[in-house]
Protein backbone atom coordinates (compact mmCIF):
# COMPACT_ATOMS: atom_id res chain seq x y z
CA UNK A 1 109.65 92.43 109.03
CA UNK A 2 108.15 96.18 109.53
CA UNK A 3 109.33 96.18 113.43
CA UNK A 4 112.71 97.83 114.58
CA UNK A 5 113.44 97.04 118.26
CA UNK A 6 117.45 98.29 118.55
CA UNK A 7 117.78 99.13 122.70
CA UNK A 8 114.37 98.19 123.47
CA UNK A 9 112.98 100.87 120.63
CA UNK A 10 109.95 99.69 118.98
CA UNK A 11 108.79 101.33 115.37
CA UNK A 12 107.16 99.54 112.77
CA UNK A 13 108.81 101.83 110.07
CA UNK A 14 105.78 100.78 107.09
CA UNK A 15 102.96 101.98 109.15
CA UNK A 16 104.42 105.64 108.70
CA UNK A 17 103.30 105.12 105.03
CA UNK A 18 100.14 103.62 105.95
CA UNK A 19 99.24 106.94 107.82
CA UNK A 20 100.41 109.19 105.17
CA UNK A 21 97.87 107.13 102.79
CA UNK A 22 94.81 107.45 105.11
CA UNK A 23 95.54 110.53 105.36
CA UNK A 24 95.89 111.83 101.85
CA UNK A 25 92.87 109.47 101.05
CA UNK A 26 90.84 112.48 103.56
CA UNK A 27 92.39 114.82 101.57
CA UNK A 28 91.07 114.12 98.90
CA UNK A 29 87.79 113.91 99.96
CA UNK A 30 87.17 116.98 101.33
CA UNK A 31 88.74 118.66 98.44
CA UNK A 32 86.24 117.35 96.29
CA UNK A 33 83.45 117.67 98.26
CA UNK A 34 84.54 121.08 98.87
CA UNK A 35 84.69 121.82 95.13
CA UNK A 36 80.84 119.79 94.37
CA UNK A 37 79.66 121.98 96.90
CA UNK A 38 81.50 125.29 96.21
CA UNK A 39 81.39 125.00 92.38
CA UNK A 40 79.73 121.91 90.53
CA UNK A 41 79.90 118.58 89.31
CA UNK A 42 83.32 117.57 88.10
CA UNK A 43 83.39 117.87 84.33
CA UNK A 44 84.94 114.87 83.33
CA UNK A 45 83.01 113.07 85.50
CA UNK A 46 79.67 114.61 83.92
CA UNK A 47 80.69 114.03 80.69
CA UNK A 48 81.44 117.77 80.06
CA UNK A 49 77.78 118.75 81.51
CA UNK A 50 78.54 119.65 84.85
CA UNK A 51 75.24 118.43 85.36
CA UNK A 52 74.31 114.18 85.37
CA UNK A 53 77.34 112.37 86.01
CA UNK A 54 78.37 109.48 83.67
CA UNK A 55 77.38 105.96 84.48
CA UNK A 56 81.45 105.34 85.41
CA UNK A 57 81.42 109.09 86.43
CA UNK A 58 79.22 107.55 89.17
CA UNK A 59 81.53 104.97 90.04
CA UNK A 60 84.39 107.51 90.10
CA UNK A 61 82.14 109.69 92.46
CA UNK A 62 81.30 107.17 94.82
CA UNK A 63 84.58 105.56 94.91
CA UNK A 64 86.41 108.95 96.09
CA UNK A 65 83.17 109.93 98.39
CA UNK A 66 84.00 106.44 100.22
CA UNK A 67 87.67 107.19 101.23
CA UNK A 68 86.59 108.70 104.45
CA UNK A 69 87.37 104.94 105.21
CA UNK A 70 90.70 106.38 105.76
CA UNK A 71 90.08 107.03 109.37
CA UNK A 72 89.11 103.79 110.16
CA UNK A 73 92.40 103.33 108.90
CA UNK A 74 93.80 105.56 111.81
CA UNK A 75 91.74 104.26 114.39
CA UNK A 76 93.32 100.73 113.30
CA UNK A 77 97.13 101.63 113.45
CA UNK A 78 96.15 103.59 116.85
CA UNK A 79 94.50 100.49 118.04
CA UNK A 80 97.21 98.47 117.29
CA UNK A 81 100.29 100.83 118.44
CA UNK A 82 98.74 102.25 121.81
CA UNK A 83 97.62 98.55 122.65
CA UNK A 84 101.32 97.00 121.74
CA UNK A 85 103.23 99.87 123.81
CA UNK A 86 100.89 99.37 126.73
CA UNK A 87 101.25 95.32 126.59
CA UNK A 88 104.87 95.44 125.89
CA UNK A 89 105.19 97.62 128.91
CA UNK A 90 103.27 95.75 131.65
CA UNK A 91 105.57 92.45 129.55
CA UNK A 92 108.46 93.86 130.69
CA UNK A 93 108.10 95.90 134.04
CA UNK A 94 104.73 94.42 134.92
CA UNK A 95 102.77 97.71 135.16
CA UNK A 96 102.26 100.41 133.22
CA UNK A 97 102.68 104.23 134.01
CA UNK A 98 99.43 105.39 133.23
CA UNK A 99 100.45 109.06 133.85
CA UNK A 100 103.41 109.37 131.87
CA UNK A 101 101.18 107.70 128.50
CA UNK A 102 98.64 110.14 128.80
CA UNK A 103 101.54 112.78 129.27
CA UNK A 104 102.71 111.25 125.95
CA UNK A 105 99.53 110.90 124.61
CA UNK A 106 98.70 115.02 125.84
CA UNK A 107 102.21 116.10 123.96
CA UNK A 108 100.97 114.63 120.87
CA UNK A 109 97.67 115.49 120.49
CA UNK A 110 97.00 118.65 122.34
CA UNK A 111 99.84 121.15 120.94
CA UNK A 112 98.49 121.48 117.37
CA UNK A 113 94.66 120.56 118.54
CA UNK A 114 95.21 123.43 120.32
CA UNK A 115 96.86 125.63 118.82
CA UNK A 116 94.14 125.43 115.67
CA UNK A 117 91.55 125.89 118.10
CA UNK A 118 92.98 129.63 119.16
CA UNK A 119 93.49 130.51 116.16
CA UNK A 120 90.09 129.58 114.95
CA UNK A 121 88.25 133.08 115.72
CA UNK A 122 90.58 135.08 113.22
CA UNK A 123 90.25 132.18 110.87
CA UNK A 124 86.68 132.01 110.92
CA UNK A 125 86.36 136.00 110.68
CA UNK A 126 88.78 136.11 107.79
CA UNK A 127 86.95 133.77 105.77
CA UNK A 128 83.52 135.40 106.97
CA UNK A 129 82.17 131.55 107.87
CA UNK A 130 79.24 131.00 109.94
CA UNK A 131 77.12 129.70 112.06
CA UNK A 132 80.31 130.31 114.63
CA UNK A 133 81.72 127.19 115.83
CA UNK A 134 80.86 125.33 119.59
CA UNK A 135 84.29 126.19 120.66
CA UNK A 136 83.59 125.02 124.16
CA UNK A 137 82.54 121.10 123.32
CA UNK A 138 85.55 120.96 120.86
CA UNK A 139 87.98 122.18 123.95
CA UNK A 140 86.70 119.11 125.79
CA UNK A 141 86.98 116.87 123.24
CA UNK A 142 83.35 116.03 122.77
CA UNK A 143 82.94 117.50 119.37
CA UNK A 144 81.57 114.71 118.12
CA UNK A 145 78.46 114.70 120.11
CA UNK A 146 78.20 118.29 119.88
CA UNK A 147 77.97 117.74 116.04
CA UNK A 148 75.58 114.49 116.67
CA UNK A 149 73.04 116.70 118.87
CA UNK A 150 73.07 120.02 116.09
CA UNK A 151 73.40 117.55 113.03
CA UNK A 152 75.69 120.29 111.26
CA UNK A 153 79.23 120.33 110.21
CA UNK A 154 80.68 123.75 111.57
CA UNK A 155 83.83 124.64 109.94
CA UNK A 156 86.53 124.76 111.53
CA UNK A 157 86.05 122.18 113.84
CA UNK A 158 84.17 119.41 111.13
CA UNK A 159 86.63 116.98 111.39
CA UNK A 160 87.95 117.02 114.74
CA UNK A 161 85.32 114.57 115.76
CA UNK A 162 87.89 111.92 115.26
CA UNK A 163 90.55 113.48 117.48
CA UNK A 164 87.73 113.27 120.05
CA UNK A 165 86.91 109.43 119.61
CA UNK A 166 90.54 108.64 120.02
CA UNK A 167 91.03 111.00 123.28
CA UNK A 168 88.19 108.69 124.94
CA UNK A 169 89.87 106.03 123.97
CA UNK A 170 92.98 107.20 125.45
CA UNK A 171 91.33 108.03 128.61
CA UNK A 172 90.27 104.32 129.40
CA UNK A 173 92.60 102.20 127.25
CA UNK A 174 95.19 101.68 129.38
CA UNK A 175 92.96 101.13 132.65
CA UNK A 176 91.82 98.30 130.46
CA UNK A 177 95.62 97.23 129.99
CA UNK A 178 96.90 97.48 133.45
CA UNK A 179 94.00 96.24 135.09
CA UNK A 180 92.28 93.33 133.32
CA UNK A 181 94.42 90.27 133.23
CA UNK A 182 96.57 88.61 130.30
CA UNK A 183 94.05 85.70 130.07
CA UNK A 184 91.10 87.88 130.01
CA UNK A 185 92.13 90.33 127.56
CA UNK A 186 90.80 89.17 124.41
CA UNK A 187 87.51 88.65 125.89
CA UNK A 188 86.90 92.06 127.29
CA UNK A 189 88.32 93.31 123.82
CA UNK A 190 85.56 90.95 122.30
CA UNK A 191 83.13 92.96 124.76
CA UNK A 192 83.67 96.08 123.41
CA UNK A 193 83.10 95.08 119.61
CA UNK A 194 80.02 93.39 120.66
CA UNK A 195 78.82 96.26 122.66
CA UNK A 196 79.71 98.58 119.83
CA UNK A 197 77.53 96.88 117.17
CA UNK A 198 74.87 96.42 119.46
CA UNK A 199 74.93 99.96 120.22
CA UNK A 200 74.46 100.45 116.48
CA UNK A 201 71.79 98.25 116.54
CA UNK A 202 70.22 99.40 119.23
CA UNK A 203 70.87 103.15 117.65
CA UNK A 204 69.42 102.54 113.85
CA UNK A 205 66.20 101.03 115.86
CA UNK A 206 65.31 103.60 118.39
CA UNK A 207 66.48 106.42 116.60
CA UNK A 208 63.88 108.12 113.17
CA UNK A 209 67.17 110.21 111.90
CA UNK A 210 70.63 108.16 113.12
CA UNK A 211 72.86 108.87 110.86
CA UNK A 212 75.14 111.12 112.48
CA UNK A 213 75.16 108.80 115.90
CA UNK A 214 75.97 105.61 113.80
CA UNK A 215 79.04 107.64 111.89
CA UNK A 216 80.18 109.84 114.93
CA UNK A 217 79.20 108.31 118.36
CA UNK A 218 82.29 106.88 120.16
CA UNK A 219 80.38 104.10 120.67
CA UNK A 220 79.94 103.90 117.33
CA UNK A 221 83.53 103.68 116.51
CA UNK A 222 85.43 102.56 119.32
CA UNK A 223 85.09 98.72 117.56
CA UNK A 224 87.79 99.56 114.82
CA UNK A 225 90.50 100.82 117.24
CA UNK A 226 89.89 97.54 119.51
CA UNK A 227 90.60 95.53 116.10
CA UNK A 228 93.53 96.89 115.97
CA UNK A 229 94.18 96.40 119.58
CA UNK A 230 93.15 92.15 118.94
CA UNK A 231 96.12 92.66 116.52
CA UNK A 232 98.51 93.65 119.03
CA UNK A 233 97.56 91.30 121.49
CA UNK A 234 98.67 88.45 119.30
CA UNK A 235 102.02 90.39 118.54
CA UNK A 236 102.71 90.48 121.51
CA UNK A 237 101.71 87.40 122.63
CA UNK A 238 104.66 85.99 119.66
CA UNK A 239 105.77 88.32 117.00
CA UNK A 240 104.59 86.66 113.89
CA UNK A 241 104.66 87.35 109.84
CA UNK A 242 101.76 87.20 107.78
CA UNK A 243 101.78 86.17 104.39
CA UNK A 244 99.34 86.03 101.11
CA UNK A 245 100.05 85.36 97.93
CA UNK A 246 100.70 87.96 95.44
CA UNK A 247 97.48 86.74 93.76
CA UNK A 248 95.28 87.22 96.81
CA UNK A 249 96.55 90.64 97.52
CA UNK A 250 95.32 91.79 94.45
CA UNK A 251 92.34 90.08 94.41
CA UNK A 252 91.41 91.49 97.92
CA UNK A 253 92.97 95.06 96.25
CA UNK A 254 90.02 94.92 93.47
CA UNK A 255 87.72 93.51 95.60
CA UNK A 256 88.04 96.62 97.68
CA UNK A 257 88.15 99.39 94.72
CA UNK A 258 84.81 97.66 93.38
CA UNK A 259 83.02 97.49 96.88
CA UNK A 260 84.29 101.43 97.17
CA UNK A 261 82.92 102.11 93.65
CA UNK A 262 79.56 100.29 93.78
CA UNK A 263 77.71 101.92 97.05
CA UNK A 264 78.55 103.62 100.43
CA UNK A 265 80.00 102.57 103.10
CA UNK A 266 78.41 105.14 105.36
CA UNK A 267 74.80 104.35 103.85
CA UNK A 268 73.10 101.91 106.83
CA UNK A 269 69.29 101.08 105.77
CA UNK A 270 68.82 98.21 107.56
CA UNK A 271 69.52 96.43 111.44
CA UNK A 272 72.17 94.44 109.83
CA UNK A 273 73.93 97.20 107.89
CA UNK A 274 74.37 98.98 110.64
CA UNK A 275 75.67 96.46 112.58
CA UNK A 276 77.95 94.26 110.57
CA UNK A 277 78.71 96.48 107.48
CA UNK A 278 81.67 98.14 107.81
CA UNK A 279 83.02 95.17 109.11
CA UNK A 280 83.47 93.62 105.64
CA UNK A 281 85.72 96.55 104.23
CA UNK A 282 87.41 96.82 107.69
CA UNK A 283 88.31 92.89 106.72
CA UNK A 284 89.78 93.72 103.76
CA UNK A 285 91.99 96.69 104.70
CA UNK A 286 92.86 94.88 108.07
CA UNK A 287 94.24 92.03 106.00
CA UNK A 288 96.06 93.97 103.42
CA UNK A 289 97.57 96.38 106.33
CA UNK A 290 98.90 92.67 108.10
CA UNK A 291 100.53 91.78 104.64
CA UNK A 292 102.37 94.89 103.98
CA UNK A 293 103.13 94.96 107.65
CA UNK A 294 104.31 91.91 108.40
CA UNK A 295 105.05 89.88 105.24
CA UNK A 296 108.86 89.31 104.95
CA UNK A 297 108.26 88.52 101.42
CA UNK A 298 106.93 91.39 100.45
CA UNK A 299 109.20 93.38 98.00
CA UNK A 300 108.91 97.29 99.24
CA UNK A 301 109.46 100.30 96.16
CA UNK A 302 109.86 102.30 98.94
CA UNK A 303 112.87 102.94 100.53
CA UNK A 304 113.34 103.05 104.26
CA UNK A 305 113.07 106.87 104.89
CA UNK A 306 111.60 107.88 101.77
CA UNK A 307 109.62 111.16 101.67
CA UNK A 308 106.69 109.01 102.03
CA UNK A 309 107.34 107.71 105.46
CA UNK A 310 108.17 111.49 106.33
CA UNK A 311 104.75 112.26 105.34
CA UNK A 312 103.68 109.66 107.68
CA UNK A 313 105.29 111.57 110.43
CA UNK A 314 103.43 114.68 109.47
CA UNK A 315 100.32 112.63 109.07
CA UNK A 316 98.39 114.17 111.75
CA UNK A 317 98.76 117.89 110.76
CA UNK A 318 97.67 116.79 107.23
CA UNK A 319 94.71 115.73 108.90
CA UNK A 320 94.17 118.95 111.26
CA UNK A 321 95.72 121.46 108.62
CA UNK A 322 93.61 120.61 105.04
CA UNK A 323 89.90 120.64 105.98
CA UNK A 324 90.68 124.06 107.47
CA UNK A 325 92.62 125.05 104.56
CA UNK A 326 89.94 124.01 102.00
CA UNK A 327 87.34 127.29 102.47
CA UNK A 328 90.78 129.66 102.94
CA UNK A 329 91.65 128.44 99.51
CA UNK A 330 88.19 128.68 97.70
CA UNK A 331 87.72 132.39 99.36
CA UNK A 332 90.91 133.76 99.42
CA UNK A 333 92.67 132.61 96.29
CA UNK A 334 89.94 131.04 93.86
CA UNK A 335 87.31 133.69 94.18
CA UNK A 336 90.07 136.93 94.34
CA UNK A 337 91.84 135.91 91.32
CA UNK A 338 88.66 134.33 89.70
CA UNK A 339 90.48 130.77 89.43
CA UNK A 340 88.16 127.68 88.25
CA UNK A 341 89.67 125.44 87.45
CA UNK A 342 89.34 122.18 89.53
CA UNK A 343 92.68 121.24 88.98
CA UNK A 344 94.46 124.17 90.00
CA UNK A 345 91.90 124.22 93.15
CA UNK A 346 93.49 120.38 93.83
CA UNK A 347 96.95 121.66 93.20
CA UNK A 348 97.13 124.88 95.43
CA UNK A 349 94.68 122.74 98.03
CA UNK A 350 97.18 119.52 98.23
CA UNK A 351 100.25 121.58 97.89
CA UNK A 352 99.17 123.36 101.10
CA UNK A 353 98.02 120.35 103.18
CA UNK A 354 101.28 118.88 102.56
CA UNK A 355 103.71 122.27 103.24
CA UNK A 356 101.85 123.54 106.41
CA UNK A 357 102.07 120.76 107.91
CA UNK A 358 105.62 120.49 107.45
CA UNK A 359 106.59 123.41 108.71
CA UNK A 360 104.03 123.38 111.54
CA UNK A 361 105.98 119.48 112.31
CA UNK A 362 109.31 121.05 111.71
CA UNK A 363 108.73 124.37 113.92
CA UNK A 364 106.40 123.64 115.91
CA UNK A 365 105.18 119.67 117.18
CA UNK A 366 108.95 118.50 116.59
CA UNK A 367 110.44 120.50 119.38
CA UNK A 368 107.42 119.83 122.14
CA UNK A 369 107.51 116.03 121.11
CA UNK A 370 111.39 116.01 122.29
CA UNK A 371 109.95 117.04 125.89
CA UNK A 372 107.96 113.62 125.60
CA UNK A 373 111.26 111.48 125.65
CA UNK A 374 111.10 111.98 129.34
CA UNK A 375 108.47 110.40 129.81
CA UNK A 376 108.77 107.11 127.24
CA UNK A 377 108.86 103.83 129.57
CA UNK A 378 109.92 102.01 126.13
CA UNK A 379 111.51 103.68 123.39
CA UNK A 380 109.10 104.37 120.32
CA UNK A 381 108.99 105.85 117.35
CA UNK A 382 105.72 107.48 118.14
């Protein structure tokens, strides 16, 4: 089983790697979008032209624009951790301290969000980037809607949108928790998917250009995080394993690599698209994510605390750190030392994301997530 609970602690130890996958899958994806945009078509992937991309060039292409998908990985482990804390709370002293989470939640999020946020205006003048960032709507965590209402991605801030979804989340989930009983639960949860996809609905109707609502409105998104949370309520409810066969894990595996390769997951063109899409791939990684999770028989190449699940600790500064690091890179090392080759630009780019964000953990988030320990109700990992 992936759960620890010595002295009340609870950790599920494999979702560190989980994290540390979703996040290098966003990684990747802005690094090559970065260099498509910055430089060309990837030569291998053009057959050499830099110019059509091969027919499997295509599926290549598509298959690494699609891992985005990684953050609905996020928002599913968030779902499913904030939800079991706050249930296994009110379990066991039959309320929950709603101050001291969003204390917890504050010491977590805010210190690097923060900290990247003042020192935005020297990085955005060193690099010479512009139009200048909405630093106001990104201080109150309502990015997303500023980038919804302009329809632009402003660097620095271009991917704190999803920092923002999970703050409103943070703000009402545990009202939800506290307030609504055991027995009702699953229905309000089933409330807010429904109300999500009928917002989507609703959106790709009414709306000529809805693109950016569908992909960035909280409404939007806040069904994948209450999947998560459906997950916790059963765990809660009776720990339990989940097992497939080796066979159907790889199946589902393939499955999933084709579906990624073949068209986009972010590309909604009808009523039903936008409604019910995502929630085939979200199927497939919620089942695989159960099975690594929470299947005993499961043999695990990774050790316990392997450098992988210490990535998954740093997860979140990979996040924050690489789409910011992407245009320092291009400017001030590829274009000064006239440097183009892609895979030295993915070398130097992932190298970064990774080390950073160590240090920045190590230095910096590590020591003001100590001051959180006074205010854990049950001892976490997180």
């Amino acid at each position: 089983m992936d759960k620890t609970n010595n002295s009340d602690r609870i950790y599920f130890k494999n979702l560190d790697v989980v994290r540390f996958v979703a996040a290098f899958m966003i990684v990747i994806l802005h690094a090559y979008e970065a260099w498509v945009g910055w430089y060309s078509e990837v030569g291998f992937l053009s057959g050499g032209t830099y110019k059509e991309l091969t027919t499997s060039g295509k599926f290549v292409d598509q298959f690494i624009r699609n891992l985005g998908i990684g953050v609905d990985i996020f928002f599913l482990i968030s779902g499913f951790l904030i939800t079991y804390i706050l249930l296994e709370e009110k379990k066991r002293y039959h309320k929950i301290h709603i101050g001291k989470f969003m204390i917890r939640r504050t010491l977590r999020i805010w210190p690097l969000y923060f900290l990247l946020i003042i020192i935005s205006p020297i990085i955005v003048s060193w690099v010479d980037s512009s139009p200048n960032p909405n630093y106001l709507a990104n201080i109150f965590f309502v990015g997303n809607f500023e980038i919804i209402n302009s329809q632009t991605w402003v660097f620095p801030f271009s991917h704190f949108w999803s920092i923002c979804i999970e703050e409103h989340f943070y703000l009402i989930w545990p009202f939800i928790i506290y307030f609504t009983p055991k027995k009702h639960l699953l229905s309000v949860f089933s409330l807010f998917i429904v109300s999500s996809i009928l917002f989507r609905i609703y959106t790709s109707i009414n709306m000529n250009y809805p693109w950016y609502t569908l992909y960035l409105h909280t409404f939007s998104r806040i069904d994948v995080l209450v999947i998560g949370a459906i997950a916790a309520f059963y765990y809660s409810e009776k720990p339990f394993q989940f097992v497939i066969s080796k066979l159907t894990r790889i199946l589902l595996i393939v499955l999933l690599v084709i579906s990624l390769s073949v068209e986009s997951v972010d590309y909604w063109n009808s009523i039903l698209s936008a409604g019910f899409r995502k929630y085939f791939y979200i199927s497939i990684i919620a089942i695989l994510l159960l099975d690594y999770s929470f299947n005993p028989k499961l043999k695990h190449f990774l050790k316990e605390k392997s450098i992988i699940h210490y990535f998954g600790k740093v997860s979140y500064g990979i996040y924050m750190y690489s789409n910011i690091l992407l245009l320092i890179v291009i400017k001030k090392i590829m274009w000064v030392y006239q440097i183009s080759n892609m895979w030295i630009f993915f070398l130097i780019t992932i190298s970064l994301s990774i080390i950073i964000p160590i240090i920045s953990y190590e230095l910096f988030e590590k020591q003001i997530l100590k001051l959180s320990k006074r205010f854990r109700v049950i001892k976490t990992d997180r």
